[in-house]
PDB file of N, CA and C in Angstrom:
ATOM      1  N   UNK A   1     145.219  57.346  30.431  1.00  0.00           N
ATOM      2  CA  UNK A   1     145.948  56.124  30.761  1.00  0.00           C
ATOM      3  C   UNK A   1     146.732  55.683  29.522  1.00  0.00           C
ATOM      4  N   UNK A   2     147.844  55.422  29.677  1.00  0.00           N
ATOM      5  CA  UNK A   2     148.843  54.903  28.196  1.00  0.00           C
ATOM      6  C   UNK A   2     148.891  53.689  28.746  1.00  0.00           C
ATOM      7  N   UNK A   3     149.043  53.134  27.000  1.00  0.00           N
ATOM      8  CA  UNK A   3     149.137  51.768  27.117  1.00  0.00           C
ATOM      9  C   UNK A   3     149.616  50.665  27.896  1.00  0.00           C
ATOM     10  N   UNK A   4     151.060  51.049  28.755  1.00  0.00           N
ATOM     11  CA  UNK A   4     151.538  50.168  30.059  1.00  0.00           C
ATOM     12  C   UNK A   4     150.698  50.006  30.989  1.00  0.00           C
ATOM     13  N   UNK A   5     150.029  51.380  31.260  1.00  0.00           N
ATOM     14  CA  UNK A   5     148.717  51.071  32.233  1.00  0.00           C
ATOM     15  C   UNK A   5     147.960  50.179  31.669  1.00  0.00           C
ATOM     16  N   UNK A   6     147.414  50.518  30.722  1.00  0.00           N
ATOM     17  CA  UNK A   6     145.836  49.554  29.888  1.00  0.00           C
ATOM     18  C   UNK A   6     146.622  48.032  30.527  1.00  0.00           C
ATOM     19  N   UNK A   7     147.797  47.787  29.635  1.00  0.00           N
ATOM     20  CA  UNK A   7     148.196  46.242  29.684  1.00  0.00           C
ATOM     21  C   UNK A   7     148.252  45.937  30.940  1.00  0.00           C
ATOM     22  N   UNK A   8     148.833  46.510  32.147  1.00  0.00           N
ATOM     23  CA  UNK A   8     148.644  46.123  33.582  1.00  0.00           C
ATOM     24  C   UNK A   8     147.723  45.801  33.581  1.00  0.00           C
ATOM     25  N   UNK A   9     146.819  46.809  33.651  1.00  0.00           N
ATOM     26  CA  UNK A   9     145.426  46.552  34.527  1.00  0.00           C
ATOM     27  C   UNK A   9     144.891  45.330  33.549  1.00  0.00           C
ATOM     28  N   UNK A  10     144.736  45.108  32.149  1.00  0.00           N
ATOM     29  CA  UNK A  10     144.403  43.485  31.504  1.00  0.00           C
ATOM     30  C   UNK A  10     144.769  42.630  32.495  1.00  0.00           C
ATOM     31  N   UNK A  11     146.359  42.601  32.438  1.00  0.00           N
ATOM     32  CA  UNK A  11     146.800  41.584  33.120  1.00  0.00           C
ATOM     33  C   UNK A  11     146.410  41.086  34.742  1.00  0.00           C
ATOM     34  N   UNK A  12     146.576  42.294  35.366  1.00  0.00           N
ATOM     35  CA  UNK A  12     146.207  42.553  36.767  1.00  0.00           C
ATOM     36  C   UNK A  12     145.130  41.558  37.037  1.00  0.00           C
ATOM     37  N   UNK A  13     143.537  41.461  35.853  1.00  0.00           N
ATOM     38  CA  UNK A  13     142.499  40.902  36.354  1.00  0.00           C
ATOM     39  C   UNK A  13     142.945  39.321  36.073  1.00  0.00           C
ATOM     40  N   UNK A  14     143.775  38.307  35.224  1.00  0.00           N
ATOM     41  CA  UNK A  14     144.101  37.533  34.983  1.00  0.00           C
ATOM     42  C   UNK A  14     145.693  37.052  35.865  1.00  0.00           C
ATOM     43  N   UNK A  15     146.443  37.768  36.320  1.00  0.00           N
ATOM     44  CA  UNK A  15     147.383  37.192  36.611  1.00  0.00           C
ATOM     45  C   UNK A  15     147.947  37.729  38.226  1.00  0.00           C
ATOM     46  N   UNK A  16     148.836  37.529  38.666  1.00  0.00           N
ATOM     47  CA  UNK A  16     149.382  37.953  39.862  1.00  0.00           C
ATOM     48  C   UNK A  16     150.282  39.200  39.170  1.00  0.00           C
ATOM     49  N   UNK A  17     150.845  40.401  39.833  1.00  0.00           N
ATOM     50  CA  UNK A  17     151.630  41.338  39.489  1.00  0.00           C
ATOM     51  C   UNK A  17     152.959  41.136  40.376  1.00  0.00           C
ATOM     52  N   UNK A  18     153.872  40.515  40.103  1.00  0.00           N
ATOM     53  CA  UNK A  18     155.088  39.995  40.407  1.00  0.00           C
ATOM     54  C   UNK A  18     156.056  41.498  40.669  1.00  0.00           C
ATOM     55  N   UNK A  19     156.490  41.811  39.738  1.00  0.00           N
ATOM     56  CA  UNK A  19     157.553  43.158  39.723  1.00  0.00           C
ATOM     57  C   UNK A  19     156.691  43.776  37.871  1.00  0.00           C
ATOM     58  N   UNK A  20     157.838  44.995  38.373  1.00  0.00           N
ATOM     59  CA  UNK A  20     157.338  45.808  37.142  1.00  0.00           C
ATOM     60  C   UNK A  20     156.646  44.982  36.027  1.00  0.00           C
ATOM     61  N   UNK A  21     157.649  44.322  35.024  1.00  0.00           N
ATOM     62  CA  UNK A  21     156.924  43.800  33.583  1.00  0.00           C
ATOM     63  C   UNK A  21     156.572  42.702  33.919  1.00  0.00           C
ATOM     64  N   UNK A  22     156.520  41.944  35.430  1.00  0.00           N
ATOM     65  CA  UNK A  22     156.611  40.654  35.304  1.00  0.00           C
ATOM     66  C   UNK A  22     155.301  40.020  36.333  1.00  0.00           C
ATOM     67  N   UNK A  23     154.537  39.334  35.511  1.00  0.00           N
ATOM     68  CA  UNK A  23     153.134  38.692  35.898  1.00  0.00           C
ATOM     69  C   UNK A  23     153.463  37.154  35.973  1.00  0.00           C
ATOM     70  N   UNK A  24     152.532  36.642  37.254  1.00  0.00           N
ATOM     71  CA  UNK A  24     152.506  35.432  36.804  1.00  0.00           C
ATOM     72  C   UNK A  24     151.207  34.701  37.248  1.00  0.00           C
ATOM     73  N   UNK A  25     151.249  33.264  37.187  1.00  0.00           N
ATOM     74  CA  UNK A  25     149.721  32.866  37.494  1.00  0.00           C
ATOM     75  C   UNK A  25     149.497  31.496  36.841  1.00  0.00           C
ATOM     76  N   UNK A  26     148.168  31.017  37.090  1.00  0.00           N
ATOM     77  CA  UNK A  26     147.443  29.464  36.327  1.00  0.00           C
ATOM     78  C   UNK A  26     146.286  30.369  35.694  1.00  0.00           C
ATOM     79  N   UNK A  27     145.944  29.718  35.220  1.00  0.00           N
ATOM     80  CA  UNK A  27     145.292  30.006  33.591  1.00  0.00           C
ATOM     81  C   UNK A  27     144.779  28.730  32.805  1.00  0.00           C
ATOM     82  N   UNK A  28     143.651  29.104  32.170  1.00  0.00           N
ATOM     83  CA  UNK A  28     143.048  27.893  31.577  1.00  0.00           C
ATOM     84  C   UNK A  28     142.870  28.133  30.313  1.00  0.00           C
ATOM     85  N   UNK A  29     143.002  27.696  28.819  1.00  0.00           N
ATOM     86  CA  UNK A  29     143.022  28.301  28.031  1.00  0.00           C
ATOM     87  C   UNK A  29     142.063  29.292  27.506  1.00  0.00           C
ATOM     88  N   UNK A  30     140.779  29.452  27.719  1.00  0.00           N
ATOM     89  CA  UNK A  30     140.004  29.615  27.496  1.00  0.00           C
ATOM     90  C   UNK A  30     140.312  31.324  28.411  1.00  0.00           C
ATOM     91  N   UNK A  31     140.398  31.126  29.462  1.00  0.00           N
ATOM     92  CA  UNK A  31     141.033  33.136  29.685  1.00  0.00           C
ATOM     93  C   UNK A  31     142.088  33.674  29.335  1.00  0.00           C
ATOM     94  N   UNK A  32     143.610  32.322  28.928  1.00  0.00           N
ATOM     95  CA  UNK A  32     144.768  33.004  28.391  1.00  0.00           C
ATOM     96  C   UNK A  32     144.305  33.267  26.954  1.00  0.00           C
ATOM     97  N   UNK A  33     143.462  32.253  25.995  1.00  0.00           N
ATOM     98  CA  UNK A  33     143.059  33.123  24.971  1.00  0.00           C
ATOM     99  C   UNK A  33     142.320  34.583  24.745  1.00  0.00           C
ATOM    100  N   UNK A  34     141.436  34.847  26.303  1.00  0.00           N
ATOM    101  CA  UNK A  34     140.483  36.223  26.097  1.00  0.00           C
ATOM    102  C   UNK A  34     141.389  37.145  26.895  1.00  0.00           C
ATOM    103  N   UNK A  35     142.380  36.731  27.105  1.00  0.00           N
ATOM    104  CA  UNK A  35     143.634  37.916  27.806  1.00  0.00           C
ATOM    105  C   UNK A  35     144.520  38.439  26.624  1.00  0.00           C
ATOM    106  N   UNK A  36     145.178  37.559  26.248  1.00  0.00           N
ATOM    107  CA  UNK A  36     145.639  37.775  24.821  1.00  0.00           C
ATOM    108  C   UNK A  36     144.579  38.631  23.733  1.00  0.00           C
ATOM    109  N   UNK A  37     143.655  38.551  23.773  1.00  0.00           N
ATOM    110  CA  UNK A  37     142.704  39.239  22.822  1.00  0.00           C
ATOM    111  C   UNK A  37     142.478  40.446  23.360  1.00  0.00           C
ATOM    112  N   UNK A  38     142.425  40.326  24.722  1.00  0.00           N
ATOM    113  CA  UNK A  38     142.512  42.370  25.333  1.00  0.00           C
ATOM    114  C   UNK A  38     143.759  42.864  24.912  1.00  0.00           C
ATOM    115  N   UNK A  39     144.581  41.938  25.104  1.00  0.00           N
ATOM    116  CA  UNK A  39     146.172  42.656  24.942  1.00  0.00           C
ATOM    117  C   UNK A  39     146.527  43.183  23.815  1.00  0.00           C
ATOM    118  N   UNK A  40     146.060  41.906  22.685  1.00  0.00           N
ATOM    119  CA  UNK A  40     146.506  42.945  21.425  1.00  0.00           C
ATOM    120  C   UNK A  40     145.643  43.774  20.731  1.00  0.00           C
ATOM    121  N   UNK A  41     144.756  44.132  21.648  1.00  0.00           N
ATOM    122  CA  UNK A  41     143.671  45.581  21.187  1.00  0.00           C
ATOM    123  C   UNK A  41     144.329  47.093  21.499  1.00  0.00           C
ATOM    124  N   UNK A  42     145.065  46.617  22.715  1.00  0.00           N
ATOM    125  CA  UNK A  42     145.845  47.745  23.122  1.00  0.00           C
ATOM    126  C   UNK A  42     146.882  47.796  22.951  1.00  0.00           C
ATOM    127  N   UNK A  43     147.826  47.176  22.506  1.00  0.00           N
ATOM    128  CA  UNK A  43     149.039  46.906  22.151  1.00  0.00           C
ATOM    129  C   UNK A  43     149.480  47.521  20.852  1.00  0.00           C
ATOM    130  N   UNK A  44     150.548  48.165  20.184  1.00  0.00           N
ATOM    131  CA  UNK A  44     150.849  48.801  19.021  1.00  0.00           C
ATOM    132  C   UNK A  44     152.038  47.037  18.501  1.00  0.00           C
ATOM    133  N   UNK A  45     151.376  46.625  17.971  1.00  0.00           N
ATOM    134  CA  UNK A  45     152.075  45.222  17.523  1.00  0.00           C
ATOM    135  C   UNK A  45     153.287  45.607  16.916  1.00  0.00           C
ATOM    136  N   UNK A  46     153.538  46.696  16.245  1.00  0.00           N
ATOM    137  CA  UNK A  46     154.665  47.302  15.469  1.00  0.00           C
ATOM    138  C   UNK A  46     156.021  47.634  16.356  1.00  0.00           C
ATOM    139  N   UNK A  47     155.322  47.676  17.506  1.00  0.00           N
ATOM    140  CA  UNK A  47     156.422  48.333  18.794  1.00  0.00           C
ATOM    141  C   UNK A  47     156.530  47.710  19.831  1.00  0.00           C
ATOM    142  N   UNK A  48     155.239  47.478  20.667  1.00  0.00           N
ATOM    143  CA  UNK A  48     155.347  46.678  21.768  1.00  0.00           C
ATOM    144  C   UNK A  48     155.421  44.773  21.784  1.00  0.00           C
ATOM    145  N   UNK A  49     156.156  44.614  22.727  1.00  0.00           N
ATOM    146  CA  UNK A  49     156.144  43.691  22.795  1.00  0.00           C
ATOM    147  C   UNK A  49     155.758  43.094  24.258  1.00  0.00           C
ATOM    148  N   UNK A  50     155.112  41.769  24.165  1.00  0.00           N
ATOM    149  CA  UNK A  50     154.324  40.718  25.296  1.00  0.00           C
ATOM    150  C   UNK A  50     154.956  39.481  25.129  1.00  0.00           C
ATOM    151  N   UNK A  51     155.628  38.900  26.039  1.00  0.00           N
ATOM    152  CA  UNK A  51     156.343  37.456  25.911  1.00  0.00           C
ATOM    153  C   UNK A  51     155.016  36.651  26.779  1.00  0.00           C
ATOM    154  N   UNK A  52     154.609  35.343  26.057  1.00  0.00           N
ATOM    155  CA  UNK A  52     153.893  34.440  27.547  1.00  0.00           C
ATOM    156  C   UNK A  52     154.530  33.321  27.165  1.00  0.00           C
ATOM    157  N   UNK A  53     154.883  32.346  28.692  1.00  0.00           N
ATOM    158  CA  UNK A  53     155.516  31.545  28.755  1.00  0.00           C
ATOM    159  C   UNK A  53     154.318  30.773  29.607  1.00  0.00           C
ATOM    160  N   UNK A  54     154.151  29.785  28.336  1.00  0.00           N
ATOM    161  CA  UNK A  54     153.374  28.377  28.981  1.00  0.00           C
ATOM    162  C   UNK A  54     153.912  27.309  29.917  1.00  0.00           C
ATOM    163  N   UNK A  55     153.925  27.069  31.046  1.00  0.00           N
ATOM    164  CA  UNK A  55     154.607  26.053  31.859  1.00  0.00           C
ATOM    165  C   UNK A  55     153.729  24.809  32.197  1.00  0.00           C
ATOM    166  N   UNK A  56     153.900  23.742  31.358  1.00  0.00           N
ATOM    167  CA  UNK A  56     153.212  22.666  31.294  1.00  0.00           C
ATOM    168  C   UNK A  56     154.212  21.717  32.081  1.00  0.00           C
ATOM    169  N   UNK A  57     155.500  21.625  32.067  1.00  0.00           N
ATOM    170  CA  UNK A  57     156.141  21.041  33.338  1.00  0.00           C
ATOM    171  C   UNK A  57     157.199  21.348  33.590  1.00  0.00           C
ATOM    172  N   UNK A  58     158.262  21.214  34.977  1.00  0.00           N
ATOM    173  CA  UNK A  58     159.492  21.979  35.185  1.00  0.00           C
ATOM    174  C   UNK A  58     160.198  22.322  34.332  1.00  0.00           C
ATOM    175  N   UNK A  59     160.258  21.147  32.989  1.00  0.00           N
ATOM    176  CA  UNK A  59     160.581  21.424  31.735  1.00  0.00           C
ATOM    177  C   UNK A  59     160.424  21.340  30.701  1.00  0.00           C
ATOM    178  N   UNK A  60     159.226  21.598  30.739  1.00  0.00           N
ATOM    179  CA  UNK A  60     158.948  21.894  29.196  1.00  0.00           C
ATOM    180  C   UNK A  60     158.143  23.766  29.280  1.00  0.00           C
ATOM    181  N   UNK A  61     158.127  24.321  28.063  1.00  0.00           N
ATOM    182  CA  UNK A  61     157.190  25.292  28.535  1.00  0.00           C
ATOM    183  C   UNK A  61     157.002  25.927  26.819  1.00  0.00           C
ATOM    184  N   UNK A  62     155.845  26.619  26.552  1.00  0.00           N
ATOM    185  CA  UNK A  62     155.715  27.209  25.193  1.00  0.00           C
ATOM    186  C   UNK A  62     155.883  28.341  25.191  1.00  0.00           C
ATOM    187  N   UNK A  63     156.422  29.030  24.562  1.00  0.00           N
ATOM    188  CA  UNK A  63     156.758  30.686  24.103  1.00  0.00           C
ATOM    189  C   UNK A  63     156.249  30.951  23.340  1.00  0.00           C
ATOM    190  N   UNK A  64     155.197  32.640  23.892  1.00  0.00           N
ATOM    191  CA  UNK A  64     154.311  32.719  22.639  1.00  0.00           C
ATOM    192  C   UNK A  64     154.867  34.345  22.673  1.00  0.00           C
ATOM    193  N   UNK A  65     155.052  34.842  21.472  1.00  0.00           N
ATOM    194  CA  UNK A  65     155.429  36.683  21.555  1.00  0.00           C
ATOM    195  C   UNK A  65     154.011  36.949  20.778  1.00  0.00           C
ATOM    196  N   UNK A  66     153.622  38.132  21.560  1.00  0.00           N
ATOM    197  CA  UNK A  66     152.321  39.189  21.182  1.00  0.00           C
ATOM    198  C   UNK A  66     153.246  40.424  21.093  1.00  0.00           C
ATOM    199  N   UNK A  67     152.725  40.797  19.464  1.00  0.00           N
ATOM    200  CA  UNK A  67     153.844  42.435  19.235  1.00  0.00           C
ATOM    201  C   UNK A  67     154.894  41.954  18.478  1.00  0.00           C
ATOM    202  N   UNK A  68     156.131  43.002  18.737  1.00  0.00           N
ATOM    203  CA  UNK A  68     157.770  42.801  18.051  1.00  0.00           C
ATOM    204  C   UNK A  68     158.173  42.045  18.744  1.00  0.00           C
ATOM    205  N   UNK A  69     159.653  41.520  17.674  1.00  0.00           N
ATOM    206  CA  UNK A  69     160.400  40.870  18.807  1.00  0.00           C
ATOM    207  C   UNK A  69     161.435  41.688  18.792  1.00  0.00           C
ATOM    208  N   UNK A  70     161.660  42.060  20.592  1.00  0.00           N
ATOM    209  CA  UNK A  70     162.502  43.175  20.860  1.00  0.00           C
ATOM    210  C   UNK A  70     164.367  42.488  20.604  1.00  0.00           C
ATOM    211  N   UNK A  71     164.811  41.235  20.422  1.00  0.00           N
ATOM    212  CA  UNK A  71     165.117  40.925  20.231  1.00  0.00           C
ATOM    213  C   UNK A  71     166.312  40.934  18.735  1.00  0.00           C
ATOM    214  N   UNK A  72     165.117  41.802  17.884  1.00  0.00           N
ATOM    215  CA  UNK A  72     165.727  42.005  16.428  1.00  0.00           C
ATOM    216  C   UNK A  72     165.833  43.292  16.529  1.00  0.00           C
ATOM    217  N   UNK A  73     165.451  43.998  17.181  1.00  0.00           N
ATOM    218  CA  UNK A  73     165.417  45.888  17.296  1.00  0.00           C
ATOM    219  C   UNK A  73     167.436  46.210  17.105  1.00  0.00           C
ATOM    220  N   UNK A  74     167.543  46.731  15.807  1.00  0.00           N
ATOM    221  CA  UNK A  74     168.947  47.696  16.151  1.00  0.00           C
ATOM    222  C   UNK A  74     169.531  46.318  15.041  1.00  0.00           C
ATOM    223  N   UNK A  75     169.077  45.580  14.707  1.00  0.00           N
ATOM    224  CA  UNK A  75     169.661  44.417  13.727  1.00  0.00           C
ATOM    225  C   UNK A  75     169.050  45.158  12.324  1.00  0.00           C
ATOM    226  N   UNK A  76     169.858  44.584  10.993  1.00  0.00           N
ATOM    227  CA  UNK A  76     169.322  44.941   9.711  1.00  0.00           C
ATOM    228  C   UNK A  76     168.630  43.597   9.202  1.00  0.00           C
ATOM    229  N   UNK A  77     167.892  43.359   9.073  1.00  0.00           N
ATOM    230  CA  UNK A  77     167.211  42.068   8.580  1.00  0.00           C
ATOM    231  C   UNK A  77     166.926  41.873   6.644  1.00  0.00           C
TER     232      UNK A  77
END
């Protein structure tokens, strides 16, 4: 099993499986913290990247990145 699998199936037991990369769900902190802690066991932090988006109300929400940010990939920093 490679790692996209591993991270599904983490996610799978914590969240709904929406489309390919995309999960969603309610969550209490206390399992988004022990989800996050499976994730970056399996995760190569150097390469992969995990976006979670906290939705506390229509508008507000927290962004947390687990891994790179794919974002800077192909930039010289």
């Amino acid at each position: 099993m490679d790692r996209i699998d591993k991270v599904r199936a983490i996610l799978k037991r914590y969240l709904f499986w929406v489309q390919n990369s995309v999960f969603e769900g309610e969550s209490n902190e206390a399992s988004l913290q022990s989800m996050m802690q499976e994730v970056r066991r399996v995760i190569k932090e150097d390469y992969d990247s995990i976006v979670i988006y906290e939705m506390n109300s229509p508008k507000t929400f927290k962004r947390t990145l687990l891994g790179t940010d794919l974002s800077l990939r192909g930039f010289v920093v």
